[in-house]
PDB file of N, CA and C in Angstrom:
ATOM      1  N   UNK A   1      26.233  32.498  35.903  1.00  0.00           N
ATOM      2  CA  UNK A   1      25.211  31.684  36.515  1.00  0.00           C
ATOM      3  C   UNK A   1      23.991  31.557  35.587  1.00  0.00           C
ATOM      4  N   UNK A   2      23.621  32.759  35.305  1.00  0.00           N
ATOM      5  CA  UNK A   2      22.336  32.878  34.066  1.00  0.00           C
ATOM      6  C   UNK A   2      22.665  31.440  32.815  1.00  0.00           C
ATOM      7  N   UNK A   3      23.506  31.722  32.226  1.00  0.00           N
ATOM      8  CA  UNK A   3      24.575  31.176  31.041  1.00  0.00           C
ATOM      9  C   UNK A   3      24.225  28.932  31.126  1.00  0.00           C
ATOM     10  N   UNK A   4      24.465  28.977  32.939  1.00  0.00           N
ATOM     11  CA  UNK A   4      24.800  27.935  32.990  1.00  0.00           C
ATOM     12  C   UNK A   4      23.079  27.236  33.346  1.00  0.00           C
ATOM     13  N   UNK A   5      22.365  27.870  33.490  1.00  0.00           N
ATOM     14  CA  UNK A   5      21.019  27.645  34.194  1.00  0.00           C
ATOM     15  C   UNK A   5      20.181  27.538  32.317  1.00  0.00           C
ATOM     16  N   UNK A   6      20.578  28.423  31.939  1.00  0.00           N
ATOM     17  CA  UNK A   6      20.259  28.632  30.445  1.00  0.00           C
ATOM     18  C   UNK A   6      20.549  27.403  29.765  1.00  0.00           C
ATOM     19  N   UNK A   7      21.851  26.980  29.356  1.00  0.00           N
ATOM     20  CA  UNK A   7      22.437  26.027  29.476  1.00  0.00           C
ATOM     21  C   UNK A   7      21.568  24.126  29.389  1.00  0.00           C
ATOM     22  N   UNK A   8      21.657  24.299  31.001  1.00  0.00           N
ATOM     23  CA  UNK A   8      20.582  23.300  31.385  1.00  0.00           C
ATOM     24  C   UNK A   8      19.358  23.286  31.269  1.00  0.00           C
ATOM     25  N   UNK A   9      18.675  24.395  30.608  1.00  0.00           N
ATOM     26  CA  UNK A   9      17.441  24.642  30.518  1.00  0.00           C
ATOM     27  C   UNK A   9      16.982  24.187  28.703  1.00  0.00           C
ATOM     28  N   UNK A  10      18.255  24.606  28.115  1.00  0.00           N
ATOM     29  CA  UNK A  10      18.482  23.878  26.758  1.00  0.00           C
ATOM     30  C   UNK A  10      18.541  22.368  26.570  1.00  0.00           C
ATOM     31  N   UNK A  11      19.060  22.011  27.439  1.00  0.00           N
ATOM     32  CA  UNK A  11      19.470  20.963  27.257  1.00  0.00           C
ATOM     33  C   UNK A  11      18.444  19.751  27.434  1.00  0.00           C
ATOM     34  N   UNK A  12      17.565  20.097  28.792  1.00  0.00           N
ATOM     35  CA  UNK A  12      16.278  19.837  28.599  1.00  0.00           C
ATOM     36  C   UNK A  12      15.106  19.887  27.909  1.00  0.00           C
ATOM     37  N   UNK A  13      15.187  20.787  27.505  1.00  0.00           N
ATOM     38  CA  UNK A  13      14.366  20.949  25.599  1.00  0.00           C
ATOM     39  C   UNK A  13      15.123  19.811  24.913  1.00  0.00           C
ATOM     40  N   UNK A  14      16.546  20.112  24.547  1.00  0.00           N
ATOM     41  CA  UNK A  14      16.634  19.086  23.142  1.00  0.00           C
ATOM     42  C   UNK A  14      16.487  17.868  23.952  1.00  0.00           C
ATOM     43  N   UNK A  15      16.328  17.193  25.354  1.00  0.00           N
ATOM     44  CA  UNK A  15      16.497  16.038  25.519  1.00  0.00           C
ATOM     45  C   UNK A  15      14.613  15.406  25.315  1.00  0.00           C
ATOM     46  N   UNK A  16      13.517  16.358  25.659  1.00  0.00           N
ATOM     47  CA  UNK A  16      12.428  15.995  25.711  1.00  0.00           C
ATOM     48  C   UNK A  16      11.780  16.145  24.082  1.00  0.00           C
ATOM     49  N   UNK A  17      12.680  16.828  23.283  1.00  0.00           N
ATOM     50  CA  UNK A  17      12.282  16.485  21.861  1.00  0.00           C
ATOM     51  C   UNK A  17      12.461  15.233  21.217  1.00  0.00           C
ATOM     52  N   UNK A  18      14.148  15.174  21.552  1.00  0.00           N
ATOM     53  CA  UNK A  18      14.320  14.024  21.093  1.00  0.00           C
ATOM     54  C   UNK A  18      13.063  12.446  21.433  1.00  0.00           C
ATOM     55  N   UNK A  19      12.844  12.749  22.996  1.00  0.00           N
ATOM     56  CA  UNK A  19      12.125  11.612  23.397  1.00  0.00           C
ATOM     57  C   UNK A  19      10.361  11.932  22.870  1.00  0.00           C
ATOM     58  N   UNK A  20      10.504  12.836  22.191  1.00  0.00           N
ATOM     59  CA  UNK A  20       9.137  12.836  21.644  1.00  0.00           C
ATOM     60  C   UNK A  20       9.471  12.554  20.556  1.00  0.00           C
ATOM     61  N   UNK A  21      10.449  12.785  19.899  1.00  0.00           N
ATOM     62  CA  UNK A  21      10.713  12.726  18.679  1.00  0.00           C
ATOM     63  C   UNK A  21      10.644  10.677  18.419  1.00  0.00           C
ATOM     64  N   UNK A  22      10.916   9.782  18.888  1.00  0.00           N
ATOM     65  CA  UNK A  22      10.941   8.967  19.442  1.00  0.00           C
ATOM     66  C   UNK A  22       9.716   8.503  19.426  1.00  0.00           C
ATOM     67  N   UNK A  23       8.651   8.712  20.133  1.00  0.00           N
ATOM     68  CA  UNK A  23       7.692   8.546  20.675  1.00  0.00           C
ATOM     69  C   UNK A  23       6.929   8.588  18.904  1.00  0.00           C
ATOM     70  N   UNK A  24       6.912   9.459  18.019  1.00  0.00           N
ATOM     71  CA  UNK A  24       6.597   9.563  17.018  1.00  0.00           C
ATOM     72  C   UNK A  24       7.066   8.667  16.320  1.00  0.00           C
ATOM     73  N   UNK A  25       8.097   8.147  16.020  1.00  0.00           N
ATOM     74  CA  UNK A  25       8.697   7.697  14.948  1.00  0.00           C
ATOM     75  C   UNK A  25       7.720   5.924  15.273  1.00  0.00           C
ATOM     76  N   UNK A  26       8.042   6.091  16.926  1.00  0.00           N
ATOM     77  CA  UNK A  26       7.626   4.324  16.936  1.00  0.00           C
ATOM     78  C   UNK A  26       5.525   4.351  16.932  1.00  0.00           C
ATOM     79  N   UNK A  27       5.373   5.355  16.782  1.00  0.00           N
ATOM     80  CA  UNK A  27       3.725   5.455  16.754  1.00  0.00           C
ATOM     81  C   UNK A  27       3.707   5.454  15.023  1.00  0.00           C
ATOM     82  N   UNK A  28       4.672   5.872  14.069  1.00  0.00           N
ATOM     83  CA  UNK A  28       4.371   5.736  12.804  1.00  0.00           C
ATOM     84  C   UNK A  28       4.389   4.356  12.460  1.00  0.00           C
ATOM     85  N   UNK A  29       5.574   3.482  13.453  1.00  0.00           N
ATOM     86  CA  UNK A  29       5.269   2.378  12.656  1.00  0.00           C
ATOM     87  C   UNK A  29       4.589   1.469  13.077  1.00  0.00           C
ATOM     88  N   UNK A  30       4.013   1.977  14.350  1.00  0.00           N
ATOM     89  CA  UNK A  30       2.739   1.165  14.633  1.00  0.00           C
ATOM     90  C   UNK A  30       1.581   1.703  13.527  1.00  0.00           C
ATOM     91  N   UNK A  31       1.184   2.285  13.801  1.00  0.00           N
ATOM     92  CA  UNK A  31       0.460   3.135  12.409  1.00  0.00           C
ATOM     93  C   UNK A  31       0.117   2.199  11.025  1.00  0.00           C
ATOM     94  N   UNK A  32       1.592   2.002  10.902  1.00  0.00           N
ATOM     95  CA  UNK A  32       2.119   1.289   9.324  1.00  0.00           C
ATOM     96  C   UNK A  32       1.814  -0.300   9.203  1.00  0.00           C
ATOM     97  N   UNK A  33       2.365  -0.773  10.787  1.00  0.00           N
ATOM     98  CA  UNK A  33       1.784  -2.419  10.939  1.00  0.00           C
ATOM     99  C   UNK A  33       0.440  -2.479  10.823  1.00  0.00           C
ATOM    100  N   UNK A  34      -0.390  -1.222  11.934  1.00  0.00           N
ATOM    101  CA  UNK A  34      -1.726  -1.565  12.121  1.00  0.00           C
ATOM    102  C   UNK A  34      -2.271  -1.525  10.313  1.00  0.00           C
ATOM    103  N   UNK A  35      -2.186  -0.726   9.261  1.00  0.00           N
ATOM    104  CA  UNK A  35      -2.152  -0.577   7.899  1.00  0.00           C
ATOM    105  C   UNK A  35      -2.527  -1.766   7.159  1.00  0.00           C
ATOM    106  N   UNK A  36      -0.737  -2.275   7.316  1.00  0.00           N
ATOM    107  CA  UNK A  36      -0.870  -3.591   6.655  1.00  0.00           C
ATOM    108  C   UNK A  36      -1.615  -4.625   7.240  1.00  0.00           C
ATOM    109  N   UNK A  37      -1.437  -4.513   8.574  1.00  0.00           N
ATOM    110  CA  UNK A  37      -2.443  -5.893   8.927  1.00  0.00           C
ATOM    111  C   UNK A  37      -3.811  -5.861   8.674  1.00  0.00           C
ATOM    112  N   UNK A  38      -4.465  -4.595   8.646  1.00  0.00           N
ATOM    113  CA  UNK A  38      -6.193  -4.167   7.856  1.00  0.00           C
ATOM    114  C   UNK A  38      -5.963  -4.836   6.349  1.00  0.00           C
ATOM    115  N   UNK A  39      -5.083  -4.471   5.593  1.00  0.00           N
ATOM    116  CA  UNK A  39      -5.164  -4.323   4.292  1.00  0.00           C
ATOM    117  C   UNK A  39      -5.093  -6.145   4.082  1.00  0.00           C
ATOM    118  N   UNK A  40      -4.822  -6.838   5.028  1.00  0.00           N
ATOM    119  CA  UNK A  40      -3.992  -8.101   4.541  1.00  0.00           C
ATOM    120  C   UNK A  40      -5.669  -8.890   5.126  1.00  0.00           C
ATOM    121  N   UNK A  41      -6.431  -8.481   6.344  1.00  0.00           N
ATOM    122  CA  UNK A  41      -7.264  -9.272   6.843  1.00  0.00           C
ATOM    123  C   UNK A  41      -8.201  -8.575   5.844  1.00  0.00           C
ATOM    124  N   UNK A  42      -8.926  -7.602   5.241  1.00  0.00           N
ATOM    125  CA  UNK A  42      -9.367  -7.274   4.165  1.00  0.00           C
ATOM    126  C   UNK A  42      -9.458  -8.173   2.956  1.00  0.00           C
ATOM    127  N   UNK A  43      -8.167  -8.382   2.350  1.00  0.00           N
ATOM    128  CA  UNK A  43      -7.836  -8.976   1.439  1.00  0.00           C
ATOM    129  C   UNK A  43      -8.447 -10.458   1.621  1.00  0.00           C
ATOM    130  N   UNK A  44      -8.202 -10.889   2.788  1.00  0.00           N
ATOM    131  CA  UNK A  44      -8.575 -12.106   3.195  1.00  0.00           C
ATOM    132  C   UNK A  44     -10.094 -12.482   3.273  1.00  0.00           C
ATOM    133  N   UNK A  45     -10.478 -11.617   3.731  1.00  0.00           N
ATOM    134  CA  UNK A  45     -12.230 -11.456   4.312  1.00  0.00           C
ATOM    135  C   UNK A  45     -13.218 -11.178   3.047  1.00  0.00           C
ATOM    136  N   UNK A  46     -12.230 -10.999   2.383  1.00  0.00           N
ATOM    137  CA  UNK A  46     -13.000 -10.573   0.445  1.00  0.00           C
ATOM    138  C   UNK A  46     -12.909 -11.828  -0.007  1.00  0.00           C
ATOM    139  N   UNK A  47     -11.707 -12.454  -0.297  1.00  0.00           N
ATOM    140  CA  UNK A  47     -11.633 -13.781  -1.028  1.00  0.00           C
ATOM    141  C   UNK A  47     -12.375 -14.795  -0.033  1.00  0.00           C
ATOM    142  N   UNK A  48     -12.903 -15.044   1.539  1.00  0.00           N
ATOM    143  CA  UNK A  48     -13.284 -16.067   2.062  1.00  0.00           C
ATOM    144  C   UNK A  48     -15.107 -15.805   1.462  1.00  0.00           C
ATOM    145  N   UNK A  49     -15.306 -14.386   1.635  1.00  0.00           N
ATOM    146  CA  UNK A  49     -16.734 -14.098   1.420  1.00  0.00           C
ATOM    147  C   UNK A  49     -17.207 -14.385  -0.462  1.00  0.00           C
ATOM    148  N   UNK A  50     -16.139 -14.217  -1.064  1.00  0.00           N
ATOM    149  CA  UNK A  50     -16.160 -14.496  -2.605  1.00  0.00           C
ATOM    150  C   UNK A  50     -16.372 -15.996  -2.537  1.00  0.00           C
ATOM    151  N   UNK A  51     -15.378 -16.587  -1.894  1.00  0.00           N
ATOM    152  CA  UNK A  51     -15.626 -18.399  -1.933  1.00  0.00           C
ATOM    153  C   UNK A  51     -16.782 -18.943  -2.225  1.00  0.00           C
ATOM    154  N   UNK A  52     -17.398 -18.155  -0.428  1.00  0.00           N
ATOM    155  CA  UNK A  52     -18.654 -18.615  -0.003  1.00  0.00           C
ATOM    156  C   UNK A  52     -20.250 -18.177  -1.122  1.00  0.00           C
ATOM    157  N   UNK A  53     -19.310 -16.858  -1.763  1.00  0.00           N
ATOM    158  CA  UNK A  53     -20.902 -16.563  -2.588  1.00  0.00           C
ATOM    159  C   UNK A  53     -20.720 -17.792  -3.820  1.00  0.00           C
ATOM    160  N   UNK A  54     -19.387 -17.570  -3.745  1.00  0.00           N
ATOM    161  CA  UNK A  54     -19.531 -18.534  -5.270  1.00  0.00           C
ATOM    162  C   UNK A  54     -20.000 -20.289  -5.060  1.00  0.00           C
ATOM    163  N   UNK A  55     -19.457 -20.499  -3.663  1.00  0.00           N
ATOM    164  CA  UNK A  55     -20.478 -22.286  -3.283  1.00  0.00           C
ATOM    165  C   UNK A  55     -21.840 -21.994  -3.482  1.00  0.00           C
ATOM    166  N   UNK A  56     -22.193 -20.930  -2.719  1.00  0.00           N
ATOM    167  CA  UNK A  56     -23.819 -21.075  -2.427  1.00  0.00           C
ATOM    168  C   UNK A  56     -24.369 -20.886  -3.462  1.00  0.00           C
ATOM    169  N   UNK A  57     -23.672 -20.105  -4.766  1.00  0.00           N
ATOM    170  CA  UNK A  57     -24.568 -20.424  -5.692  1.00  0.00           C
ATOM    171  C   UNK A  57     -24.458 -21.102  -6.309  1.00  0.00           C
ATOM    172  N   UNK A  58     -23.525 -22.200  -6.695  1.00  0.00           N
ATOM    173  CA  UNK A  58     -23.418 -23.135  -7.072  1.00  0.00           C
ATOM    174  C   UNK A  58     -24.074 -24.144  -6.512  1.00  0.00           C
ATOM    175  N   UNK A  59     -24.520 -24.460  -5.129  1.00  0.00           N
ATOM    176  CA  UNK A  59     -25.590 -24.970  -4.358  1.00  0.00           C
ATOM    177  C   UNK A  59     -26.825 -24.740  -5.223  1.00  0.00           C
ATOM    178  N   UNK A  60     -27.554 -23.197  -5.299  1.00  0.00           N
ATOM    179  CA  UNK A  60     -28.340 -22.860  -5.341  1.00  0.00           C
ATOM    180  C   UNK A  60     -28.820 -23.969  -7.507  1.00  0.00           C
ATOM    181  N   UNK A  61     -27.737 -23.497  -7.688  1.00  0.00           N
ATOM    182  CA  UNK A  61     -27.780 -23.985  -9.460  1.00  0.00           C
ATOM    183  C   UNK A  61     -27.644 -25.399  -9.442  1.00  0.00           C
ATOM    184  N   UNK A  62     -27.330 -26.197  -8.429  1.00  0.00           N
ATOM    185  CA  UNK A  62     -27.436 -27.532  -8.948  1.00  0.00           C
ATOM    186  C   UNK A  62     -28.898 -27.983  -7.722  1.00  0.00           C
ATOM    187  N   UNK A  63     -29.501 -27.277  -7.440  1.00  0.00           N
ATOM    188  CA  UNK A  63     -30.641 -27.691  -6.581  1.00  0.00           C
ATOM    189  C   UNK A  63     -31.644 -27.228  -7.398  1.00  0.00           C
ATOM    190  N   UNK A  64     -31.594 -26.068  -8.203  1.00  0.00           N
ATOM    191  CA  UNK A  64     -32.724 -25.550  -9.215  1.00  0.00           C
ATOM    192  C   UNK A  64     -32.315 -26.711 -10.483  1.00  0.00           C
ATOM    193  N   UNK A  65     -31.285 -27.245 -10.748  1.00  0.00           N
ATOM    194  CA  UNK A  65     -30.991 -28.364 -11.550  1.00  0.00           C
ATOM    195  C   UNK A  65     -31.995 -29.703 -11.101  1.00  0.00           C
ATOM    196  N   UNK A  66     -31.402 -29.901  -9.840  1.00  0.00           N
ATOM    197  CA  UNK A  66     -32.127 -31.260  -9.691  1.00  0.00           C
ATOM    198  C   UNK A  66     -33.872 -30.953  -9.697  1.00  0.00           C
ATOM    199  N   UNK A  67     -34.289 -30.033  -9.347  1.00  0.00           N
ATOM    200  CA  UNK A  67     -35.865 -29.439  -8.988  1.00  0.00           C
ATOM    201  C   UNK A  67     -36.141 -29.733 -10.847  1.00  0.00           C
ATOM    202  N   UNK A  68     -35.623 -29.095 -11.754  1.00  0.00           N
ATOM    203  CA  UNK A  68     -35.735 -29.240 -12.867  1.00  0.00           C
ATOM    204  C   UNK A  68     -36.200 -30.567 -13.456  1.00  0.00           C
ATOM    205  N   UNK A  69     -35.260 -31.261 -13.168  1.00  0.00           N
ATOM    206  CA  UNK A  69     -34.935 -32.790 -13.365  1.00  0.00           C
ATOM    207  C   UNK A  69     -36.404 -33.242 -13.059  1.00  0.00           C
ATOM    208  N   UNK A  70     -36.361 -33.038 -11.529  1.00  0.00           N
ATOM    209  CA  UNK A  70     -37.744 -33.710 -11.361  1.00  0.00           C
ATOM    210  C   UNK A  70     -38.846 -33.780 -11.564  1.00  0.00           C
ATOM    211  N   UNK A  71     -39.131 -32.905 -11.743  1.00  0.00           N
ATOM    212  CA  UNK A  71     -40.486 -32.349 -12.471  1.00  0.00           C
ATOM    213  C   UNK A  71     -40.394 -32.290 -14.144  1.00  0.00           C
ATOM    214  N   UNK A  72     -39.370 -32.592 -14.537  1.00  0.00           N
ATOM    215  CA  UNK A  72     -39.623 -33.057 -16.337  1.00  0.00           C
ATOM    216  C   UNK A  72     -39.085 -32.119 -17.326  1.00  0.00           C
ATOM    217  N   UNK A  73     -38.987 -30.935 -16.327  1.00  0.00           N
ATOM    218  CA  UNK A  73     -38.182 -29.315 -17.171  1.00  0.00           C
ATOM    219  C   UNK A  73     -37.220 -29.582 -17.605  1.00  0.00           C
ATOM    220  N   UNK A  74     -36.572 -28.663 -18.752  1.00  0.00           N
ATOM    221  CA  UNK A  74     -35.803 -28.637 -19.021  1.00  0.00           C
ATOM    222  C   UNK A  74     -34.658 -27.564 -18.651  1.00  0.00           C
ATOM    223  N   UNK A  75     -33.659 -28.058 -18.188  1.00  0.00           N
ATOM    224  CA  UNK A  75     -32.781 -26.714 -17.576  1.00  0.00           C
ATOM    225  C   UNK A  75     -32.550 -25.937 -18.439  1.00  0.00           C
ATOM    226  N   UNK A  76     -32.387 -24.865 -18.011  1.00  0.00           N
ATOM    227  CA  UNK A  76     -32.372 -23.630 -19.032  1.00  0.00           C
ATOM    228  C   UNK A  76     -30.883 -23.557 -19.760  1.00  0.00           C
ATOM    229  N   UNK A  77     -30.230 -23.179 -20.665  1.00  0.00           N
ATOM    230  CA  UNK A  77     -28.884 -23.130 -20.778  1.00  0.00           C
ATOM    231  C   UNK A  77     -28.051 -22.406 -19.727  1.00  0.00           C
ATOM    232  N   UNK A  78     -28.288 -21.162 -19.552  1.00  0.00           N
ATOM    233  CA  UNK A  78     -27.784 -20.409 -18.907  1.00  0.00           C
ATOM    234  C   UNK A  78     -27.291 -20.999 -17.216  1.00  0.00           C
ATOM    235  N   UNK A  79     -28.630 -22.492 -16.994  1.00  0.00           N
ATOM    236  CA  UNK A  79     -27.842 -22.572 -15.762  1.00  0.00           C
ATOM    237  C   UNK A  79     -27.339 -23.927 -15.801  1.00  0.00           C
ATOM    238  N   UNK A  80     -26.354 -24.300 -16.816  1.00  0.00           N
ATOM    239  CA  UNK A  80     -26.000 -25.272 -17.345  1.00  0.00           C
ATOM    240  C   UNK A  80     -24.448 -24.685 -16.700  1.00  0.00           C
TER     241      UNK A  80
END
């Protein structure tokens, strides 16, 4: 009786490992998606913010251009 209670008492261990075991494996690869999807909107959020610095100053250099212009200056090379 001990043997068979023992038994079932095992058996319930390896069955609640396994389902943890489980429980882990699919939390790693959530883990791994959540990862890549940072690394990918990152990637993204760098090159949209790079875009934008590089318009605005290009804004900024052809408005100190035209300001130049108007007033008779001569643009400097550098913002040629």
């Amino acid at each position: 009786m001990f043997k068979l209670f023992k038994g079932i008492k095992e058996a319930k261990v390896q069955k609640e490992a396994a389902r943890i075991e489980a429980i882990n494996v699919r939390l790693a690869e959530e883990r791994a998606n959540h990862e890549r999807l940072c690394a990918e909107f990152a990637a993204k959020e760098t090159a949209r913010l790079d875009a934008m610095r590089k318009e605005s100053s290009e804004k900024w250099k052809q408005r100190f251009r035209e300001e130049c212009e108007l007033q008779g200056k001569q643009v400097p090379a550098y913002m040629k």
